[in-house]
C-alpha atoms as a PDB file:
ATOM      1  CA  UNK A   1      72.029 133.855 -10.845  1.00  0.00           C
ATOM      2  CA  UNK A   2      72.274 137.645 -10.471  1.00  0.00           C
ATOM      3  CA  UNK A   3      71.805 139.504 -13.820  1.00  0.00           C
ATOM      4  CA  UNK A   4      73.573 142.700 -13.906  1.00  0.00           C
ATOM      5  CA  UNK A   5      70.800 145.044 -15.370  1.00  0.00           C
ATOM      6  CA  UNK A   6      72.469 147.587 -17.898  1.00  0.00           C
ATOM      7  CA  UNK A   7      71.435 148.950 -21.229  1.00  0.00           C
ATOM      8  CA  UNK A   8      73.428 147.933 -24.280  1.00  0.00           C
ATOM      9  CA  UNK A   9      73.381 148.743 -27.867  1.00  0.00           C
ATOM     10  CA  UNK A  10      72.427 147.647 -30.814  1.00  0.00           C
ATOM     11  CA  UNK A  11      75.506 146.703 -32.008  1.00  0.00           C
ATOM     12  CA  UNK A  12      76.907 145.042 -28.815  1.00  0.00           C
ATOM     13  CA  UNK A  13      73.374 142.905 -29.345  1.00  0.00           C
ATOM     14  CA  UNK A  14      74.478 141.897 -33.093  1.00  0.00           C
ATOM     15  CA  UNK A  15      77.917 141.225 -32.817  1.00  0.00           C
ATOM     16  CA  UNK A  16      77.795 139.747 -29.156  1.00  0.00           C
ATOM     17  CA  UNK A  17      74.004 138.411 -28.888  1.00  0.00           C
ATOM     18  CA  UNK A  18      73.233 138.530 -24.673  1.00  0.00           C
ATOM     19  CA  UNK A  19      75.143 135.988 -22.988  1.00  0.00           C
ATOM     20  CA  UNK A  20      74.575 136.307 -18.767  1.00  0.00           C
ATOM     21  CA  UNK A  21      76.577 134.449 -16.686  1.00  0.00           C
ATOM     22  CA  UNK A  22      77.876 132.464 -19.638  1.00  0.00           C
ATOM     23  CA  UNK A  23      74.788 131.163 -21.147  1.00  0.00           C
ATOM     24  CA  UNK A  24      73.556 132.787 -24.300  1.00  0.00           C
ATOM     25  CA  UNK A  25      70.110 134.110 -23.825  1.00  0.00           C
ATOM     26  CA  UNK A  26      69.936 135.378 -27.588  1.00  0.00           C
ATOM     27  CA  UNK A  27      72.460 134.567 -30.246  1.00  0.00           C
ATOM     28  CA  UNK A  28      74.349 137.246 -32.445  1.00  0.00           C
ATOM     29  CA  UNK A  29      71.565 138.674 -34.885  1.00  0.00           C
ATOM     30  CA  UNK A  30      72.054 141.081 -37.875  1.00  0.00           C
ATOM     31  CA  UNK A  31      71.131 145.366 -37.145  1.00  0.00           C
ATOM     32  CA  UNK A  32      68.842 144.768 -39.989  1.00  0.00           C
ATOM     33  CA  UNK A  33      67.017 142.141 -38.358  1.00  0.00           C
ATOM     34  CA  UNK A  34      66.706 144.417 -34.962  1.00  0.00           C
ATOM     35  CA  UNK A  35      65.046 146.725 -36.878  1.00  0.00           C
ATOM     36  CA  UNK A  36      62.534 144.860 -38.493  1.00  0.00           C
ATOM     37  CA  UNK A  37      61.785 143.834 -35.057  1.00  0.00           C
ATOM     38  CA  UNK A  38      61.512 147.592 -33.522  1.00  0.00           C
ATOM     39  CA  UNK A  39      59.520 148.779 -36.419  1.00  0.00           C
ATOM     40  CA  UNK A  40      56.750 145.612 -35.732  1.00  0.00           C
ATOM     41  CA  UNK A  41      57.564 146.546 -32.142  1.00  0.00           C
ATOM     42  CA  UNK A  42      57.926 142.864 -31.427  1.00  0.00           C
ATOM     43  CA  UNK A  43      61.181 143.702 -28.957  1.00  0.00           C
ATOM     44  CA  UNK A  44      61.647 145.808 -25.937  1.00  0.00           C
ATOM     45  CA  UNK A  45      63.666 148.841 -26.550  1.00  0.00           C
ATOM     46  CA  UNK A  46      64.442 152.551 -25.547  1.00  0.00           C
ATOM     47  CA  UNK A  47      65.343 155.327 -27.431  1.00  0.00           C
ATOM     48  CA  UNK A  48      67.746 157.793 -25.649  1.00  0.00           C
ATOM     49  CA  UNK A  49      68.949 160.977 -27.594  1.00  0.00           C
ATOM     50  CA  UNK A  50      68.034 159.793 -30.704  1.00  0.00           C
ATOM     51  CA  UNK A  51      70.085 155.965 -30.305  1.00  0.00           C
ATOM     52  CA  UNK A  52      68.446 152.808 -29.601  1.00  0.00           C
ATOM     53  CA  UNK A  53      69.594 150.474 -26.020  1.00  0.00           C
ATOM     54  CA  UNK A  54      68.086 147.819 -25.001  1.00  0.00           C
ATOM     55  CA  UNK A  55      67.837 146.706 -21.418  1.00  0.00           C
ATOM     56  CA  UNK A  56      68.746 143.254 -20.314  1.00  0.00           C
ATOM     57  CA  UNK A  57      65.986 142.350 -17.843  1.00  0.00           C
ATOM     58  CA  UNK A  58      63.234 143.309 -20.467  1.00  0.00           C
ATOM     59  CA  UNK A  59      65.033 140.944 -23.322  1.00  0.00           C
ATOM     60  CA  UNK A  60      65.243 138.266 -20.848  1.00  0.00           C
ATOM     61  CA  UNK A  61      61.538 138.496 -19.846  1.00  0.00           C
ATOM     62  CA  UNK A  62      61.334 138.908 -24.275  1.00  0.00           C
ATOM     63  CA  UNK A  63      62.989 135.447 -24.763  1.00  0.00           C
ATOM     64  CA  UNK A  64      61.034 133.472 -21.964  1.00  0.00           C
ATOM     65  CA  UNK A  65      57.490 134.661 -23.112  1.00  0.00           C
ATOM     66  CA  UNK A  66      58.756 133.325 -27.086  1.00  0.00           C
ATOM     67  CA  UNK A  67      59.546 130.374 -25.057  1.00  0.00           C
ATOM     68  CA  UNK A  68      57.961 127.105 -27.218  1.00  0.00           C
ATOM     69  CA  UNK A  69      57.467 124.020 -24.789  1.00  0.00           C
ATOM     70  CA  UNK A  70      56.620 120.906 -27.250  1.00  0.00           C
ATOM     71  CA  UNK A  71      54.156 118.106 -25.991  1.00  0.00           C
ATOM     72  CA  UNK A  72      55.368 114.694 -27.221  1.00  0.00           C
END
């Protein structure tokens, strides 16, 4: 599975959640709810000229360390 590593927007994140090689890594999420999570600083971001991107690899690494495994 090669990831292409880009930077993408908080709106592309909200209305398209991140979906790699057609499996959806995180699902479509309000702007609201983004920031909540930049202003805890619970998710990786980057602030370029004053807009907010965030880069694939870093969500990716995000979602697997939130990663719950349940012992039965």
């Amino acid at each position: 599975m090669e990831i292409k590593d880009r930077k993408i927007n908080s709106k592309e994140l909200s209305e398209m959640g991140l979906v790699v090689d057609g499996v959806e890594i995180l699902p479509p999420c309000d702007e609201t709810t983004l920031a909540q999570l930049r202003i805890k600083r619970k998710i990786p971001f980057t602030k370029l000229y004053g807009r907010i991107y965030y880069q694939v690899s870093e969500l990716i690494e995000w979602e697997k360390a939130k990663k719950v495994s349940a012992v039965i």
